[in-house]
PDB file of N, CA and C in Angstrom:
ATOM      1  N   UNK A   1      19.846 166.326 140.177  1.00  0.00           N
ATOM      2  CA  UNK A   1      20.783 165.434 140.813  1.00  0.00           C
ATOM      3  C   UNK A   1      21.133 165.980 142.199  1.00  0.00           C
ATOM      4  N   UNK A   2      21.354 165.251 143.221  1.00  0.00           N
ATOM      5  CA  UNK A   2      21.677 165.658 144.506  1.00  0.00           C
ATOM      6  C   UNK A   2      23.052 165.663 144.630  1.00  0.00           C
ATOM      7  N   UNK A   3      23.589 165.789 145.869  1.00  0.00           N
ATOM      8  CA  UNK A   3      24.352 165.532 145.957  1.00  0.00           C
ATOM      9  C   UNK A   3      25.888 164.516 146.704  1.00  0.00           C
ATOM     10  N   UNK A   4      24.539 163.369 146.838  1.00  0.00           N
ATOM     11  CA  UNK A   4      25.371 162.028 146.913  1.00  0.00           C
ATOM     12  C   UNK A   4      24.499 161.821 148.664  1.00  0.00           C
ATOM     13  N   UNK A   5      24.586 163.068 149.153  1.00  0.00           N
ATOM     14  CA  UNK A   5      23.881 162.678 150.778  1.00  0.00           C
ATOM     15  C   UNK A   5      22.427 161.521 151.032  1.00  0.00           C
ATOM     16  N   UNK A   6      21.652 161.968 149.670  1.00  0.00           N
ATOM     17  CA  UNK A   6      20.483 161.059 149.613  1.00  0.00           C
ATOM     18  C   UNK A   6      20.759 159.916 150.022  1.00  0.00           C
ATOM     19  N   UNK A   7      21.676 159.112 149.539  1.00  0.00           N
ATOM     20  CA  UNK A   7      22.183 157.459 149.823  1.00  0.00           C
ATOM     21  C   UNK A   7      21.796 157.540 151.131  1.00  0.00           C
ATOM     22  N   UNK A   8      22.760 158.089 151.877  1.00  0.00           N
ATOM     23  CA  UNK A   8      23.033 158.170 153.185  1.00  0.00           C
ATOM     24  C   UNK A   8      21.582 157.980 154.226  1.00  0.00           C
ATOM     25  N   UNK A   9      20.309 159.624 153.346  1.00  0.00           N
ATOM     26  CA  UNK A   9      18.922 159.144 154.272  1.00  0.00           C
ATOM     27  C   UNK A   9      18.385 157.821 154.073  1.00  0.00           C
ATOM     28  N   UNK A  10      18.329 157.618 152.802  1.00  0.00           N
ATOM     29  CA  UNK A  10      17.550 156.451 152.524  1.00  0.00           C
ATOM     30  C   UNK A  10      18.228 155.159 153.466  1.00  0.00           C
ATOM     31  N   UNK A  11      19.275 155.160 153.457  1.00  0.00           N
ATOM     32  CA  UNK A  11      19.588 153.564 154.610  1.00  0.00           C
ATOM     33  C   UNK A  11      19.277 154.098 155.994  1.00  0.00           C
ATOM     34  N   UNK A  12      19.402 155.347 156.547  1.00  0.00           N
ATOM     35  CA  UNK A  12      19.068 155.768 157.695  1.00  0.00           C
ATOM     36  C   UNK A  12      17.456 155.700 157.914  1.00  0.00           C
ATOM     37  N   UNK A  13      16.660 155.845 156.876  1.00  0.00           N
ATOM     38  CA  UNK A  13      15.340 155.747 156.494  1.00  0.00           C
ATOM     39  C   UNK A  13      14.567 154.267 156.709  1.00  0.00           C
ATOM     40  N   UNK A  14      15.456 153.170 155.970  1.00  0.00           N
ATOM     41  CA  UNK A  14      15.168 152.011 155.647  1.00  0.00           C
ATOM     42  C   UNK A  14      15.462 151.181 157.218  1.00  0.00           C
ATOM     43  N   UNK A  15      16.577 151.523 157.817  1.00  0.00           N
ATOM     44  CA  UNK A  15      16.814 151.182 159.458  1.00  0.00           C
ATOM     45  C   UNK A  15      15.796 151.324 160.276  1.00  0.00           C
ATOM     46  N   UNK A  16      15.912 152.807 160.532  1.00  0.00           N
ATOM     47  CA  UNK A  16      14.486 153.452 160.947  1.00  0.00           C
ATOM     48  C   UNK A  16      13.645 152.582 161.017  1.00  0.00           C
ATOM     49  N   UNK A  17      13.192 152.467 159.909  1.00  0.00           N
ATOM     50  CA  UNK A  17      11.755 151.543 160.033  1.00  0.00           C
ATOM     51  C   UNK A  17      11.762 149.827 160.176  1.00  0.00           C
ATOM     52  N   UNK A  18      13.053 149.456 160.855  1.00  0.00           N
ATOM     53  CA  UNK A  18      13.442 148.266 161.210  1.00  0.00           C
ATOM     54  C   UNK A  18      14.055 147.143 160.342  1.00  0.00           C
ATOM     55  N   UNK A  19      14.429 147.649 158.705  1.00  0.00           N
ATOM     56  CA  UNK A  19      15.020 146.978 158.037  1.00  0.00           C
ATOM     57  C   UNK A  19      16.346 147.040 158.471  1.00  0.00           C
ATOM     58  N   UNK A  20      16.992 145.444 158.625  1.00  0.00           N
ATOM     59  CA  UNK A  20      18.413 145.220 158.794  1.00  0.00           C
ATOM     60  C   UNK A  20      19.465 145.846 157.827  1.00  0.00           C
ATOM     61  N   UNK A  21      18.907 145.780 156.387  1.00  0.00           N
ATOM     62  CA  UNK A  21      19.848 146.223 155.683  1.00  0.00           C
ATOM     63  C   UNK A  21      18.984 146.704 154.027  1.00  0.00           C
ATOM     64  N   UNK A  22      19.217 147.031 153.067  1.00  0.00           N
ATOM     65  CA  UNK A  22      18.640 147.683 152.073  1.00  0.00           C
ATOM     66  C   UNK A  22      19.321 147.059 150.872  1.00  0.00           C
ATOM     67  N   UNK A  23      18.631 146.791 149.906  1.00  0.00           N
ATOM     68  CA  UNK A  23      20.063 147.396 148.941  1.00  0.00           C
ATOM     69  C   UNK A  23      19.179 148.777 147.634  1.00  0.00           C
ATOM     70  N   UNK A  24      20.429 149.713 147.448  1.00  0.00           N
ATOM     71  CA  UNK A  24      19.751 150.830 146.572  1.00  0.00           C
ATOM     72  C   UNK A  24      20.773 150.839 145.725  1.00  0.00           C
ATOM     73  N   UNK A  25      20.651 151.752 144.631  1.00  0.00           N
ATOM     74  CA  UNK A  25      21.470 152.332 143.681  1.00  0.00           C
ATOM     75  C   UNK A  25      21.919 153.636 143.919  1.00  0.00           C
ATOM     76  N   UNK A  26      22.935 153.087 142.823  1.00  0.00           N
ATOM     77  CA  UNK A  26      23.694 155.108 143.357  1.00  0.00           C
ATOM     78  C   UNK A  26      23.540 155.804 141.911  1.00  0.00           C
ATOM     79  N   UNK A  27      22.920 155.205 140.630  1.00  0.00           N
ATOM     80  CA  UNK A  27      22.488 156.010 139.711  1.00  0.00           C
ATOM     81  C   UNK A  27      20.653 155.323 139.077  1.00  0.00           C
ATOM     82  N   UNK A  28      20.414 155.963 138.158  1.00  0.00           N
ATOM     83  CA  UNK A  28      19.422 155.316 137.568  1.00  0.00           C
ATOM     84  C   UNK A  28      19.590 154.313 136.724  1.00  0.00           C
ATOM     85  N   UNK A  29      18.956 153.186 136.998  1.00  0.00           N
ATOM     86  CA  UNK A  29      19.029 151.678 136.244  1.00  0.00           C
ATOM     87  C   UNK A  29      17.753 151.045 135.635  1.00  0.00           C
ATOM     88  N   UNK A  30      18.276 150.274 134.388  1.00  0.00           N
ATOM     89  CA  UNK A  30      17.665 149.715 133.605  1.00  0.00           C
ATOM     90  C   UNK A  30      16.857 148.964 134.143  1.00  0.00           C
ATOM     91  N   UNK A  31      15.475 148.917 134.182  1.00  0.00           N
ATOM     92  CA  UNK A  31      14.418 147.540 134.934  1.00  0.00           C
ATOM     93  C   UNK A  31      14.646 146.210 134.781  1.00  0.00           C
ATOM     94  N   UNK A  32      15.035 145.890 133.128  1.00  0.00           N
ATOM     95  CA  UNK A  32      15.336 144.211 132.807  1.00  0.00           C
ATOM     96  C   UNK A  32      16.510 144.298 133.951  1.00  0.00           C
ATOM     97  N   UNK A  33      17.402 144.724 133.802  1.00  0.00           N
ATOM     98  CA  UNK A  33      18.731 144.339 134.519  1.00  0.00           C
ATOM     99  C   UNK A  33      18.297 143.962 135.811  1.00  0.00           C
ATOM    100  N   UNK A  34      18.032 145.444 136.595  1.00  0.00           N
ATOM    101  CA  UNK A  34      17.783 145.141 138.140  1.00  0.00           C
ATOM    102  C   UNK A  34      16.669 144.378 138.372  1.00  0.00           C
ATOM    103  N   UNK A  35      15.728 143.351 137.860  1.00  0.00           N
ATOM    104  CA  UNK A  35      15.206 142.167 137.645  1.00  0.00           C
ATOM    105  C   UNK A  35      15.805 141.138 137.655  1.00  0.00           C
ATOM    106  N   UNK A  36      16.538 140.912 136.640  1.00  0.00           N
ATOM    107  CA  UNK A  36      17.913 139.613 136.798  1.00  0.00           C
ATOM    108  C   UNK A  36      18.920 139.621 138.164  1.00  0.00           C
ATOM    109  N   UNK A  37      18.865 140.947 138.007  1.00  0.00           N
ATOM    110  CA  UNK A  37      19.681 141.144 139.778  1.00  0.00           C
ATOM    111  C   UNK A  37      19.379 140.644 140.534  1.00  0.00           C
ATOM    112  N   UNK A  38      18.024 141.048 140.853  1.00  0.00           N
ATOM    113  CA  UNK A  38      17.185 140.758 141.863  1.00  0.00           C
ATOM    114  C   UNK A  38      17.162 139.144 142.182  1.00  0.00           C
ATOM    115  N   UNK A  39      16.276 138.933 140.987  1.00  0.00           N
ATOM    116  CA  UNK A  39      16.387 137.543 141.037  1.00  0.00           C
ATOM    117  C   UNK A  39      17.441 136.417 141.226  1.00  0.00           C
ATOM    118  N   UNK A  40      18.774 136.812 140.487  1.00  0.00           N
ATOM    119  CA  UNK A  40      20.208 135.957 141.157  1.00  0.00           C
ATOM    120  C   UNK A  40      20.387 136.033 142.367  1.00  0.00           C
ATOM    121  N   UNK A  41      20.147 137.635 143.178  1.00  0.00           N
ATOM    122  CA  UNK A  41      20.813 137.604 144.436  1.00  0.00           C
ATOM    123  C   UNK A  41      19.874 136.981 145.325  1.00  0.00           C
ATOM    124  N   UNK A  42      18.450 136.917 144.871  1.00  0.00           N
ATOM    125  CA  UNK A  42      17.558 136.088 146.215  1.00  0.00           C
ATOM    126  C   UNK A  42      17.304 134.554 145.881  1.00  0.00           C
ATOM    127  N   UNK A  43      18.334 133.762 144.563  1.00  0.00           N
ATOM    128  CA  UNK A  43      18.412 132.775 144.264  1.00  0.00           C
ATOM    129  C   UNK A  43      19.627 132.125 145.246  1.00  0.00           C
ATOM    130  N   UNK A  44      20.603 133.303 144.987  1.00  0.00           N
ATOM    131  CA  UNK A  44      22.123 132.996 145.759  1.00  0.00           C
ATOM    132  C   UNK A  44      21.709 133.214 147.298  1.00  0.00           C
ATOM    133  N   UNK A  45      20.709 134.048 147.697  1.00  0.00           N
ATOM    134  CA  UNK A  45      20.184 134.082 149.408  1.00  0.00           C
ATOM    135  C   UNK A  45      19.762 132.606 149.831  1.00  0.00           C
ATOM    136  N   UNK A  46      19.132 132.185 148.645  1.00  0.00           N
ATOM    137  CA  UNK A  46      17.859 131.336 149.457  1.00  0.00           C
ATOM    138  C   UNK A  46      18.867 130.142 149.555  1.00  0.00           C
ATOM    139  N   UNK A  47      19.928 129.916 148.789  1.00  0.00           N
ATOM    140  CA  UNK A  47      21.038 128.619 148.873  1.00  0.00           C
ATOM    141  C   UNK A  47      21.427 128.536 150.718  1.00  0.00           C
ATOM    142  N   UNK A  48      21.215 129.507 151.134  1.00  0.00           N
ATOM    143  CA  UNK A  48      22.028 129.391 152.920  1.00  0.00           C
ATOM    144  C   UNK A  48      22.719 129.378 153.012  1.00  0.00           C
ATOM    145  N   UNK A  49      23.557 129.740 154.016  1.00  0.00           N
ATOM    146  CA  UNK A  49      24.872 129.602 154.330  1.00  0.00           C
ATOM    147  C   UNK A  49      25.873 130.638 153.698  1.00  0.00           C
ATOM    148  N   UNK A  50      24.641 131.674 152.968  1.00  0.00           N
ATOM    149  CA  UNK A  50      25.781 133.214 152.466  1.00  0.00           C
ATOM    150  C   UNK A  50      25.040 134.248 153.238  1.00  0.00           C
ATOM    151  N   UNK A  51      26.369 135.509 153.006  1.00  0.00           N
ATOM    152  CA  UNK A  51      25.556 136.745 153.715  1.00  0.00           C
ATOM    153  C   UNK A  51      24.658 137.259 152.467  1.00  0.00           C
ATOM    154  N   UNK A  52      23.776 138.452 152.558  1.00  0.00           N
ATOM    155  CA  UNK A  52      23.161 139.373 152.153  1.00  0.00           C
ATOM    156  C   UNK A  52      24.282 139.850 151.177  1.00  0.00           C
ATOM    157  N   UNK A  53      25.613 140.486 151.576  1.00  0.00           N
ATOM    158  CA  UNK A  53      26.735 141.430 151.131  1.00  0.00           C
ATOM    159  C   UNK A  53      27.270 139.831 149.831  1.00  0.00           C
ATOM    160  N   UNK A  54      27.498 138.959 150.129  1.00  0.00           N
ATOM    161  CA  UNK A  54      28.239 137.753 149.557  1.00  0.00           C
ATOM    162  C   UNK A  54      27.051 137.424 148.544  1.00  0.00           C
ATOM    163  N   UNK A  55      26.069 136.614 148.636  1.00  0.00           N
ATOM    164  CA  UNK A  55      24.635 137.205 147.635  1.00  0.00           C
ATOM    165  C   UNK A  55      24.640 138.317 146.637  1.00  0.00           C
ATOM    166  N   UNK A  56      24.999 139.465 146.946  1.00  0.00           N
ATOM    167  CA  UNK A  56      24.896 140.736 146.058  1.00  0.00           C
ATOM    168  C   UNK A  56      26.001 140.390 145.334  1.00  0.00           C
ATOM    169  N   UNK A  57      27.442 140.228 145.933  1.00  0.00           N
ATOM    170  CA  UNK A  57      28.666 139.815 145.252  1.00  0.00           C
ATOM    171  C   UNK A  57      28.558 138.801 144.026  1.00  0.00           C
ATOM    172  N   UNK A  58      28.035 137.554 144.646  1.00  0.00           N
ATOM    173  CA  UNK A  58      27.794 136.398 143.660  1.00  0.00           C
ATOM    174  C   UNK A  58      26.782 137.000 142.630  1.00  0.00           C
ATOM    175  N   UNK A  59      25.901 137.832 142.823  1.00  0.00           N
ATOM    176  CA  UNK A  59      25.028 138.181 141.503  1.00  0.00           C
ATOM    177  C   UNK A  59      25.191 138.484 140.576  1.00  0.00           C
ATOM    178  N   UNK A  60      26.267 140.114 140.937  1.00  0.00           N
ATOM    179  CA  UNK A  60      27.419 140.834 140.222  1.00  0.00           C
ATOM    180  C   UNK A  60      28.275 140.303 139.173  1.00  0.00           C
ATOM    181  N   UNK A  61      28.758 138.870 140.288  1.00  0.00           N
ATOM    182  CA  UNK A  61      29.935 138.345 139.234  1.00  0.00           C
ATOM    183  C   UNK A  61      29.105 137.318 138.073  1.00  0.00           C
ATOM    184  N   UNK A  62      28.033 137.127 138.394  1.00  0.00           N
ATOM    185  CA  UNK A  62      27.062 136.052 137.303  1.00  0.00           C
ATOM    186  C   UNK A  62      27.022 136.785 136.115  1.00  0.00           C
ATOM    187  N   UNK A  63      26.560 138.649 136.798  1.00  0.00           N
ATOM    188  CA  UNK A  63      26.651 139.351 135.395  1.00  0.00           C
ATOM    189  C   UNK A  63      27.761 139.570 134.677  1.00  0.00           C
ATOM    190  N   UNK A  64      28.833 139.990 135.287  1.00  0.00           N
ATOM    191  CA  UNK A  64      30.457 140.237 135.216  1.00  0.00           C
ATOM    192  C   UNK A  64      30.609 139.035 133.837  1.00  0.00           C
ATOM    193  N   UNK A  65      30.565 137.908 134.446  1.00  0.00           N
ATOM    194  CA  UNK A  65      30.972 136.721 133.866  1.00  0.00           C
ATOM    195  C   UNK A  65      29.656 136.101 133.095  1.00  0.00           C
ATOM    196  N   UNK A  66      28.598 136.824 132.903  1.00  0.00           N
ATOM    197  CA  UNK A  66      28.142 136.569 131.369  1.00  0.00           C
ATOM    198  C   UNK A  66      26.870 135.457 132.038  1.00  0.00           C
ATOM    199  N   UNK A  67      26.666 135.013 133.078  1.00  0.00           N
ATOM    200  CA  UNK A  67      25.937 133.701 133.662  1.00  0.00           C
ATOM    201  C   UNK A  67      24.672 133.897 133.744  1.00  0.00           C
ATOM    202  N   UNK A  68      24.197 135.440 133.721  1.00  0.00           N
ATOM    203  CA  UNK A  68      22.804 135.761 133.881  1.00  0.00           C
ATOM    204  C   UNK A  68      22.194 135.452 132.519  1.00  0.00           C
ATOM    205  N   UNK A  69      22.611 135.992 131.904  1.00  0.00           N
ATOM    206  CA  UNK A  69      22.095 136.659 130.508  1.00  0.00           C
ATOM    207  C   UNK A  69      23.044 137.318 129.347  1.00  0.00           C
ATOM    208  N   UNK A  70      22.757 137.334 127.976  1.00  0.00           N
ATOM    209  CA  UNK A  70      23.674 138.234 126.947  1.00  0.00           C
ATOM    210  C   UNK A  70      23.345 139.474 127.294  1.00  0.00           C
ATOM    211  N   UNK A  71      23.886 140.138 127.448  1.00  0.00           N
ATOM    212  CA  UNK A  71      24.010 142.057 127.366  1.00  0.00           C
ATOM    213  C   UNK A  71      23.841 142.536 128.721  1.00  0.00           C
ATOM    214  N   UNK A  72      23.891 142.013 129.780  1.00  0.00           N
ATOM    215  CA  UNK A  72      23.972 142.432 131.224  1.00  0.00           C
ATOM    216  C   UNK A  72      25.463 143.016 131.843  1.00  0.00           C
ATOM    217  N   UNK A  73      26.568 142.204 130.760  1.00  0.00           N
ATOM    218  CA  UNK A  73      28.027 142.341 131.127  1.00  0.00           C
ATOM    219  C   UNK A  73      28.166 143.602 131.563  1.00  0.00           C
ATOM    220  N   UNK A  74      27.787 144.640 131.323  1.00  0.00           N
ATOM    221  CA  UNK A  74      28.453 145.768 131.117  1.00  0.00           C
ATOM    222  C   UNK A  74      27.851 146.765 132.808  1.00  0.00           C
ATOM    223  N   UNK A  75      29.105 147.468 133.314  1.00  0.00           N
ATOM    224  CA  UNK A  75      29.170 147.589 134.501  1.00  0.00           C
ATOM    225  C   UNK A  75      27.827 148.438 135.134  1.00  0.00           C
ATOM    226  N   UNK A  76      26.998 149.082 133.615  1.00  0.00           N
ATOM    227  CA  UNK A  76      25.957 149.981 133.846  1.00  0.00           C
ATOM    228  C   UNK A  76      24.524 148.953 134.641  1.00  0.00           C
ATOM    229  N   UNK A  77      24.703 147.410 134.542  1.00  0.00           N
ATOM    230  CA  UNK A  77      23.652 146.679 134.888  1.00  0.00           C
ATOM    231  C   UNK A  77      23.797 146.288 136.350  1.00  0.00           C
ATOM    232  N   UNK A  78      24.875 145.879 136.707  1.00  0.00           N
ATOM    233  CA  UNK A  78      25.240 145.698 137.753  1.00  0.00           C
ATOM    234  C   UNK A  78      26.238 146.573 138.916  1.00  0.00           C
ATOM    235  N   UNK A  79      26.990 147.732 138.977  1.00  0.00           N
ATOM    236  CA  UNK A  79      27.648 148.383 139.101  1.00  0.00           C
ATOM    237  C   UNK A  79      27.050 149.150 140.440  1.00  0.00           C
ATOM    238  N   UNK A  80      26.088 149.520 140.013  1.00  0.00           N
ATOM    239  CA  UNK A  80      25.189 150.475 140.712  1.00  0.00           C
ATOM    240  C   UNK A  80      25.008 150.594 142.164  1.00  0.00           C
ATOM    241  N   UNK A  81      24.914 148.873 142.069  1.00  0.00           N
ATOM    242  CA  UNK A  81      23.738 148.851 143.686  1.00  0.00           C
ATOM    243  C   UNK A  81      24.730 148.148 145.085  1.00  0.00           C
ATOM    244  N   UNK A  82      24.434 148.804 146.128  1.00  0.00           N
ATOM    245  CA  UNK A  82      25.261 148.603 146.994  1.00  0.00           C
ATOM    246  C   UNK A  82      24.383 148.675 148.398  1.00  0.00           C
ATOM    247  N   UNK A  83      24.665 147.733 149.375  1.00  0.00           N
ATOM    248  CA  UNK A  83      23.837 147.355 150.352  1.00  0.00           C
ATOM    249  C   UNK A  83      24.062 147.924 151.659  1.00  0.00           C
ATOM    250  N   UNK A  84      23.476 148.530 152.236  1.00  0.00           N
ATOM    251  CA  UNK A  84      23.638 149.778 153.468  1.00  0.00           C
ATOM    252  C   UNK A  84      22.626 148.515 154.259  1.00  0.00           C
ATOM    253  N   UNK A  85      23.460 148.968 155.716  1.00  0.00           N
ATOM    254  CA  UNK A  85      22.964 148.200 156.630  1.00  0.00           C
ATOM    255  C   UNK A  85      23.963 146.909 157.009  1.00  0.00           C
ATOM    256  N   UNK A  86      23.479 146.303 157.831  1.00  0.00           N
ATOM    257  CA  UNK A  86      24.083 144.770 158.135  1.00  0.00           C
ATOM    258  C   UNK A  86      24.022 143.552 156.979  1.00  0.00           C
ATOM    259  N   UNK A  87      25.188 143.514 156.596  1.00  0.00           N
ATOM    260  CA  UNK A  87      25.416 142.690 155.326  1.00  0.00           C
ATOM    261  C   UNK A  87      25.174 140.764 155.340  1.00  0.00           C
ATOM    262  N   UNK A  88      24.804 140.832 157.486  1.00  0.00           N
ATOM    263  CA  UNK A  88      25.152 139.279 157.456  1.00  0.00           C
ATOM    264  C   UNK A  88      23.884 138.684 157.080  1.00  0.00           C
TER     265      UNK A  88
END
């Protein structure tokens, strides 16, 4: 385990190489989950008219509130991931 600085290269990393913004985790996560993630937040992108940061939000709360799927609720599926960079 490091000690938390990693976050930090990896968005400095992901800039670098001309990405606006990233999104990573801050522990290790389940694949089904961050799949459903994935997929809500570039469902909630492709609607228009949200940010990147508001997208990740709306995904969260789909899991929060049970909308994705049974057994995602729990904060270990969604909790994790947080978006470095420009959120618009």
């Amino acid at each position: 385990m490091g000690d938390g600085k990693e976050i930090l290269g990896f968005g400095y990393l992901m800039q670098n190489a001309g990405a606006d913004a990233a999104i990573a985790s801050l522990w290790t996560v389940d694949d089904q989950g961050t799949q459903a993630l994935m997929n809500k937040f570039y469902e909630v992108l492709k609607q228009g008219n949200v940010t990147k940061a508001e997208a990740l939000r709306q995904a969260q709360i789909a899991f929060i509130s049970s909308k994705v799927g049974s057994g995602f609720e729990h904060p270990f599926y969604w909790a994790p991931f947080i978006l470095i960079g420009n959120g618009l």
